[in-house]
C-alpha atoms as a PDB file:
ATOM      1  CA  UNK A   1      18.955 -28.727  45.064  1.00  0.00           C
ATOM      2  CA  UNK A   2      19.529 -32.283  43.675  1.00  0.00           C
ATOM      3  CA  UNK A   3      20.062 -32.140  40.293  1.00  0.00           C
ATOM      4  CA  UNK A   4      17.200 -34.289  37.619  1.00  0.00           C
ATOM      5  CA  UNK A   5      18.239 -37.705  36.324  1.00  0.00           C
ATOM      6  CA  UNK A   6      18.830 -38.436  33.236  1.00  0.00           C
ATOM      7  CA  UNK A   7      15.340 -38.919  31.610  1.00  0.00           C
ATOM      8  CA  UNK A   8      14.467 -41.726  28.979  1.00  0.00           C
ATOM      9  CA  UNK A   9      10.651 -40.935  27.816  1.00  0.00           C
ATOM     10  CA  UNK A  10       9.049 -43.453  25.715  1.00  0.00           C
ATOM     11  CA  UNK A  11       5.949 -42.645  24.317  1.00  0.00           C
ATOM     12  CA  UNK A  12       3.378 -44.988  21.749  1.00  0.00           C
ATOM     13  CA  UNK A  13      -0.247 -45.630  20.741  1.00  0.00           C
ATOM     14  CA  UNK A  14      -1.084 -49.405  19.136  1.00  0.00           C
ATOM     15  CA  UNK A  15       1.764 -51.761  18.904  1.00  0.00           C
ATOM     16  CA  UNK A  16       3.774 -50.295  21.024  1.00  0.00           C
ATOM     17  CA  UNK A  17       3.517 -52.407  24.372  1.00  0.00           C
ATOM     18  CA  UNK A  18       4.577 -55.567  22.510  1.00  0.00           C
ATOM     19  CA  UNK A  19       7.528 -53.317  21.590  1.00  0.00           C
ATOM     20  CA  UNK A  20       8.210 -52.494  25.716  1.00  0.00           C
ATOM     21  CA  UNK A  21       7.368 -56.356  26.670  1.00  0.00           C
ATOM     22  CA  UNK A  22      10.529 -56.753  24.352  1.00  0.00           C
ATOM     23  CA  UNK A  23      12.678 -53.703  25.624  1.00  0.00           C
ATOM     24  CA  UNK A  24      12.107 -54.113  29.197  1.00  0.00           C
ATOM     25  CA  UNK A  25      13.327 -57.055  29.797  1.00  0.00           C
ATOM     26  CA  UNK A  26      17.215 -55.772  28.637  1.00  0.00           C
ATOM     27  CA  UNK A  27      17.087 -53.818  31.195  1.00  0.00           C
ATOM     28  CA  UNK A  28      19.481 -54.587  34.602  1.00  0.00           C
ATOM     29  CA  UNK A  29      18.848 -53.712  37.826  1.00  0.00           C
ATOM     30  CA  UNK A  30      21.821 -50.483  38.092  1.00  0.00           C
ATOM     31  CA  UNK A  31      20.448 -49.078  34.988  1.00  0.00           C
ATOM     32  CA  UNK A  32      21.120 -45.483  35.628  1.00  0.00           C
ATOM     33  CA  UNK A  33      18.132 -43.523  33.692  1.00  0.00           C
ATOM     34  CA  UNK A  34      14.705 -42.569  34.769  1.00  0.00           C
ATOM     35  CA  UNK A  35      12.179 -43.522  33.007  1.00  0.00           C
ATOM     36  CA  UNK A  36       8.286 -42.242  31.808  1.00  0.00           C
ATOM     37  CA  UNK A  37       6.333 -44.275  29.475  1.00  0.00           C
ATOM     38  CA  UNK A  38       3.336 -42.759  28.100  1.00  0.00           C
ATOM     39  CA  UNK A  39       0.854 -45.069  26.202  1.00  0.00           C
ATOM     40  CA  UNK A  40      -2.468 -44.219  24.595  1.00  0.00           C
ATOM     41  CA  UNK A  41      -4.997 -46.062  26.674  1.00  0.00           C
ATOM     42  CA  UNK A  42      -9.105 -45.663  27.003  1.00  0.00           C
ATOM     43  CA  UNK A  43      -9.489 -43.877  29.859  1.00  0.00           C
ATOM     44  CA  UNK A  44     -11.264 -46.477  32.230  1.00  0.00           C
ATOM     45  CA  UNK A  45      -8.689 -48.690  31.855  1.00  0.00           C
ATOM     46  CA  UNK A  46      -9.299 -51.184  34.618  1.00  0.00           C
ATOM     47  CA  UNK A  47      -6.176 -53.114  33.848  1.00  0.00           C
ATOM     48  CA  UNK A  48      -2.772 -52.004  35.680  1.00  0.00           C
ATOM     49  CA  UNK A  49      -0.040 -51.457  32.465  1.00  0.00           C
ATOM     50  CA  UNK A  50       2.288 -50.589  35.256  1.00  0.00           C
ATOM     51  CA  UNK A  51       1.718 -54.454  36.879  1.00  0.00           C
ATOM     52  CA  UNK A  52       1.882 -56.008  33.853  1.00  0.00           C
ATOM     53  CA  UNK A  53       5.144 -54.431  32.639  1.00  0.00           C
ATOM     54  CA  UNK A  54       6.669 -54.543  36.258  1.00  0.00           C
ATOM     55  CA  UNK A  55       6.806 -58.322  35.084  1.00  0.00           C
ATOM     56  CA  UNK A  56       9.011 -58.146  32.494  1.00  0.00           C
ATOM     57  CA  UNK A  57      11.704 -55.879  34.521  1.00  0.00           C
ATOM     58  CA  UNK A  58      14.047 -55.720  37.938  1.00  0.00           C
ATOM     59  CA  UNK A  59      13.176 -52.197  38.073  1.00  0.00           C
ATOM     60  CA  UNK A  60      11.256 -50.419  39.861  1.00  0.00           C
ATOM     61  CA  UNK A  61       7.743 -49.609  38.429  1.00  0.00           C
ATOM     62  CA  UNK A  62       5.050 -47.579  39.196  1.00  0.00           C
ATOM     63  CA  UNK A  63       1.610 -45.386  37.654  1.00  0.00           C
ATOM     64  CA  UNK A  64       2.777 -41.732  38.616  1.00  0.00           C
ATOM     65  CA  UNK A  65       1.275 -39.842  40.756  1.00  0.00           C
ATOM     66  CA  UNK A  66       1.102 -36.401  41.435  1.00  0.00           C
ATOM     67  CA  UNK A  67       4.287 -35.128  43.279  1.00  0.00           C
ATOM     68  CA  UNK A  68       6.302 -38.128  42.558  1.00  0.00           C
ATOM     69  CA  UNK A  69      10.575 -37.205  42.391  1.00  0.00           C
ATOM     70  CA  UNK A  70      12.014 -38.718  38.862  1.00  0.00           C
ATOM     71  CA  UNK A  71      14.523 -41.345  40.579  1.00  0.00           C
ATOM     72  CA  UNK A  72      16.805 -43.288  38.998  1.00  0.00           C
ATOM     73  CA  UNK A  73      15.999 -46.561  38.220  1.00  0.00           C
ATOM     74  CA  UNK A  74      12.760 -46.112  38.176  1.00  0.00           C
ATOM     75  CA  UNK A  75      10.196 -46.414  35.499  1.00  0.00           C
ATOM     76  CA  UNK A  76       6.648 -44.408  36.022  1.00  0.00           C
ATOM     77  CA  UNK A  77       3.698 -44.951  33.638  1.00  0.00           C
ATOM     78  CA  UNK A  78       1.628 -42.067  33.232  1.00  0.00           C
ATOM     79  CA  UNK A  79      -2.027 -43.233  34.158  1.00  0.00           C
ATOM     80  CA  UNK A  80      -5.076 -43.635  31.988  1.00  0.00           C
ATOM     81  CA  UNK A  81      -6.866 -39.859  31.774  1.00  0.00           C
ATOM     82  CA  UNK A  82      -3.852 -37.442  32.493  1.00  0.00           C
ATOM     83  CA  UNK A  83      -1.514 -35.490  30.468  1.00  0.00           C
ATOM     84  CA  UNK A  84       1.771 -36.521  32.473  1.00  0.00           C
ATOM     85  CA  UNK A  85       4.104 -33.271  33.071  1.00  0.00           C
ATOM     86  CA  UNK A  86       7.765 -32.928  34.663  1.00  0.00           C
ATOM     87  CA  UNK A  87       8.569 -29.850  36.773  1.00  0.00           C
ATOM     88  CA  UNK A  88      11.800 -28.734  36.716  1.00  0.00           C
ATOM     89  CA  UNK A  89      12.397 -29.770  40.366  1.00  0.00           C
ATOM     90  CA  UNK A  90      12.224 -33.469  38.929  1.00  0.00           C
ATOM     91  CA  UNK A  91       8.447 -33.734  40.580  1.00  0.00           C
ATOM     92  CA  UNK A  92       6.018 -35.425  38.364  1.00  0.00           C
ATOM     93  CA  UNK A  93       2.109 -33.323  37.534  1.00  0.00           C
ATOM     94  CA  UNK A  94      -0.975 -34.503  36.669  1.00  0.00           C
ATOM     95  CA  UNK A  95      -3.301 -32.893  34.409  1.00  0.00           C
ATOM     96  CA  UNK A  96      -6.668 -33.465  33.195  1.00  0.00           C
ATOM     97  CA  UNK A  97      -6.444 -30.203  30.871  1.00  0.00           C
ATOM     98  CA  UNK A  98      -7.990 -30.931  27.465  1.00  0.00           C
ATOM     99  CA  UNK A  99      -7.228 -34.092  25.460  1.00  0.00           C
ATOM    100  CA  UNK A 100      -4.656 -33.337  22.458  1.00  0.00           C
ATOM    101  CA  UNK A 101      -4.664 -35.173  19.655  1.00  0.00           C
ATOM    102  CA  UNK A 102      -7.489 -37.103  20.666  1.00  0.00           C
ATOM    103  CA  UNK A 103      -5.471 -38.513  23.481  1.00  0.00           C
ATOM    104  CA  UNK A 104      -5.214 -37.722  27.341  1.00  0.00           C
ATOM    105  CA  UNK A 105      -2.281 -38.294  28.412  1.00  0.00           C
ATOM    106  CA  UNK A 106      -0.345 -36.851  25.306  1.00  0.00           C
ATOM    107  CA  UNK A 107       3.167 -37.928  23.960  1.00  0.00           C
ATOM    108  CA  UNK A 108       3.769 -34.129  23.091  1.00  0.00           C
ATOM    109  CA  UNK A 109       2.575 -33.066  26.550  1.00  0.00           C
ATOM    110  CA  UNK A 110       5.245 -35.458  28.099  1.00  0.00           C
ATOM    111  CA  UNK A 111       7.604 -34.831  25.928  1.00  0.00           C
ATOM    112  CA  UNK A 112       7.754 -31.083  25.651  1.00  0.00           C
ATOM    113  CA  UNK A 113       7.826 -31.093  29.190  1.00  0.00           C
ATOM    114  CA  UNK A 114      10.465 -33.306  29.769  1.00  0.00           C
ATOM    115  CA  UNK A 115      12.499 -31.192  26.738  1.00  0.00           C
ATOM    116  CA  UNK A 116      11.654 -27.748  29.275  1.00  0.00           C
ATOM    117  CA  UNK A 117      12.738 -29.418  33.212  1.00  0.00           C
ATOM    118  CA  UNK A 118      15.804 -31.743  31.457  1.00  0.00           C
ATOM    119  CA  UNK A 119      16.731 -30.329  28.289  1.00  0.00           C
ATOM    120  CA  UNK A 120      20.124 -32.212  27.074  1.00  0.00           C
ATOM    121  CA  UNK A 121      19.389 -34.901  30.016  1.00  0.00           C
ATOM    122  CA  UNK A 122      16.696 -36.310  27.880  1.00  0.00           C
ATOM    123  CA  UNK A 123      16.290 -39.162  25.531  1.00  0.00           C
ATOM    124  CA  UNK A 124      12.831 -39.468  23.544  1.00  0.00           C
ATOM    125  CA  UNK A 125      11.683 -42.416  21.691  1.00  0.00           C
ATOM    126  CA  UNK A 126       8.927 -42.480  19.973  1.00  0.00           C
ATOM    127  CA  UNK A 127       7.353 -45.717  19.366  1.00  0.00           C
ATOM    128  CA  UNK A 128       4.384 -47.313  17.163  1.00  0.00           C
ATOM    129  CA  UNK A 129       0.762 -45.940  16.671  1.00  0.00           C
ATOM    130  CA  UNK A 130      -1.575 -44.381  14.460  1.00  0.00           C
ATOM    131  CA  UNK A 131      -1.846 -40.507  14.960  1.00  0.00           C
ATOM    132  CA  UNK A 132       0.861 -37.661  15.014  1.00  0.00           C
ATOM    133  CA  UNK A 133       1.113 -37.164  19.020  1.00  0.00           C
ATOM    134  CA  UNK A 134       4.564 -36.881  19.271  1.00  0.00           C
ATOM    135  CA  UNK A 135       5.825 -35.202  16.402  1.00  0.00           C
ATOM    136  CA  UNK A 136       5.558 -31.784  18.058  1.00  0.00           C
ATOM    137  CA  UNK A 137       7.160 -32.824  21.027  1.00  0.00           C
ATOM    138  CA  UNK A 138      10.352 -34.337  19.564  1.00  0.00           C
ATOM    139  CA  UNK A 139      11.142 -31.138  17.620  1.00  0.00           C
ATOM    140  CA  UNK A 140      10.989 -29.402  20.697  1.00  0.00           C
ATOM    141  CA  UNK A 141      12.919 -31.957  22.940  1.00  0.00           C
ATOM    142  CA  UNK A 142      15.545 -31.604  19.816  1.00  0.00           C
ATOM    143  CA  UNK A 143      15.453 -27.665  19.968  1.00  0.00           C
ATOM    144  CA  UNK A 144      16.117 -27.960  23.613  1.00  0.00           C
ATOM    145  CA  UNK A 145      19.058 -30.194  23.078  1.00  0.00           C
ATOM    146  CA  UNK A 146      17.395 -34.049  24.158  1.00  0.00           C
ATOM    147  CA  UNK A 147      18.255 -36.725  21.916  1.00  0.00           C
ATOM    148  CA  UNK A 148      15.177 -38.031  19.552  1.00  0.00           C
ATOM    149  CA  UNK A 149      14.854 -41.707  18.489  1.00  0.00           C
ATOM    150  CA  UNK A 150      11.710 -42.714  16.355  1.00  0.00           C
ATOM    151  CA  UNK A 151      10.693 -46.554  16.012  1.00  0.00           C
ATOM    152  CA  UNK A 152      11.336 -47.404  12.281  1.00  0.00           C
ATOM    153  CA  UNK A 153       8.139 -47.700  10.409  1.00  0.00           C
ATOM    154  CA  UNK A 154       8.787 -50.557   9.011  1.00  0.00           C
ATOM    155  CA  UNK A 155       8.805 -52.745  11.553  1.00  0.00           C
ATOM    156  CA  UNK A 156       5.666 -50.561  13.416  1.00  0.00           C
ATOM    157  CA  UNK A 157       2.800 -52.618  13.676  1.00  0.00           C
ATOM    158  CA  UNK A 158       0.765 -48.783  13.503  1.00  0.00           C
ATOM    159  CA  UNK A 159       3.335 -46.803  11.335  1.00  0.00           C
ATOM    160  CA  UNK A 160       1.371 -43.244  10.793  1.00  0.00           C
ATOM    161  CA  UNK A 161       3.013 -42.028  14.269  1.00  0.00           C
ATOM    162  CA  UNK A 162       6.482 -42.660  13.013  1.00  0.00           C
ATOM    163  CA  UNK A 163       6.192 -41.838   9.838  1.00  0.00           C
ATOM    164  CA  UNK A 164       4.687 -38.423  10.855  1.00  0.00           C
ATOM    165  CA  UNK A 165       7.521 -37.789  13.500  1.00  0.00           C
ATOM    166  CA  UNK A 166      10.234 -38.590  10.602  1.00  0.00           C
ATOM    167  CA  UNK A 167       8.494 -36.102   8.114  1.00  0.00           C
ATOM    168  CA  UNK A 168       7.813 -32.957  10.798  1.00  0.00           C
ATOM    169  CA  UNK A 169      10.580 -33.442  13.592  1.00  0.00           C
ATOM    170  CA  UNK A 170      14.315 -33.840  13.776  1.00  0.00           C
ATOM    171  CA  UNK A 171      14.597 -37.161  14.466  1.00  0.00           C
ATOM    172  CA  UNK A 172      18.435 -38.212  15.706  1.00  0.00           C
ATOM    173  CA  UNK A 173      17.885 -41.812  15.197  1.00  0.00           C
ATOM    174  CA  UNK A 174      15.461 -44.467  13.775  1.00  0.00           C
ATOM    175  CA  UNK A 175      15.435 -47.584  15.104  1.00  0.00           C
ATOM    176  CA  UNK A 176      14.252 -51.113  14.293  1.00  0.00           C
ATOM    177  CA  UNK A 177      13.216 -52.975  17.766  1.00  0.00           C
ATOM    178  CA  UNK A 178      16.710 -54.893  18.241  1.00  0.00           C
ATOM    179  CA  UNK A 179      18.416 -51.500  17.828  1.00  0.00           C
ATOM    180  CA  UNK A 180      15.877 -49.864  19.851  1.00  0.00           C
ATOM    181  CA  UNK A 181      16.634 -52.843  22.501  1.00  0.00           C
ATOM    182  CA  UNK A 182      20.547 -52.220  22.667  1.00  0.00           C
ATOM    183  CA  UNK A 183      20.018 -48.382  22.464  1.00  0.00           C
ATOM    184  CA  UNK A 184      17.732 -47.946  25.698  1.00  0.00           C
ATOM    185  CA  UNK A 185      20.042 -50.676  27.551  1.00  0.00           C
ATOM    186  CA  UNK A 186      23.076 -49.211  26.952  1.00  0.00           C
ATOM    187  CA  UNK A 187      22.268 -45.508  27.801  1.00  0.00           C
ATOM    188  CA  UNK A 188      24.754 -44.031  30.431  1.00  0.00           C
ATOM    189  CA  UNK A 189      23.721 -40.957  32.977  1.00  0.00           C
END
């Protein structure tokens, strides 16, 4: 069996896709990671987040579906209405379970997922917003050996979700946006 990529998930709520319009672009066409991003959207979203964003990058982007294989290279948004999980073959689930934290799909869903199929394969950041999804997850992902990164507050245009992850998780790392920037691009497999 192939073994899982390397796994960046980014998670955020409000002011966090002006944060990706930024961070995306950095990103060249053999960068080695996988990528999820999971953003707190209403859940009849008519609007594509992954067209827009597959504007501002080379890569590969896509809304996962159910049974899509992590590949490298490749960035999958987790779609308006489902809790995004990763089996530990590398296949993406969707689930429609119960929203937490008033939000379907869930940062800590994704992220303590991710933590269980890649352990210390994974890279968390946690970006902008205004509730604690999250928090839980990155103490887990750092239990389990992933890396956790946290947007700095200050420059959050929603700061609660930071703040919160800060005060309840290990965080590794806090980042303002042009360290965020050089940290995602220069992550190696």
């Amino acid at each position: 069996m192939k073994s899982l990529p390397t796994l960046l998930v980014i998670g955020g709520s409000a002011g966090s896709l002006e944060v990706l319009m930024q961070l995306l672009p950095e990103l060249k066409m053999d960068w080695p990671l996988a990528m999820i991003i999971v953003l707190h959207r209403k859940a009849d979203s008519e609007t594509l987040l992954s067209d827009l964003l597959s504007t501002k990058t080379c890569l590969c982007v896509k809304e996962a579906e159910e049974k899509d294989i992590l590949l490298a290279g490749c960035i999958y948004v987790a779609p308006a209405d489902y809790h995004l999980l990763i089996e530990p073959d590398g296949s993406l689930t969707l689930d429609a379970s119960e929203k937490v934290h008033y939000s379907r799909p869930s940062i800590d869903v994704t992220f303590i997922s991710a933590a269980e199929a890649c352990g210390d394969r994974l890279y968390c950041l946690l970006l902008s917003g205004a509730n604690m999804d999250g928090a839980e997850g990155l103490q887990i992902v750092h239990e389990l050996g992933g890396f956790t990164a946290v947007q700095d507050p200050e420059t959050a245009e929603a700061s609660f979700m930071p703040k919160c992850a800060i005060s309840t998780a290990k965080v590794d790392k806090v980042l303002n946006i042009r360290e965020m920037i050089d940290f995602v691009r220069d992550l190696k497999e």
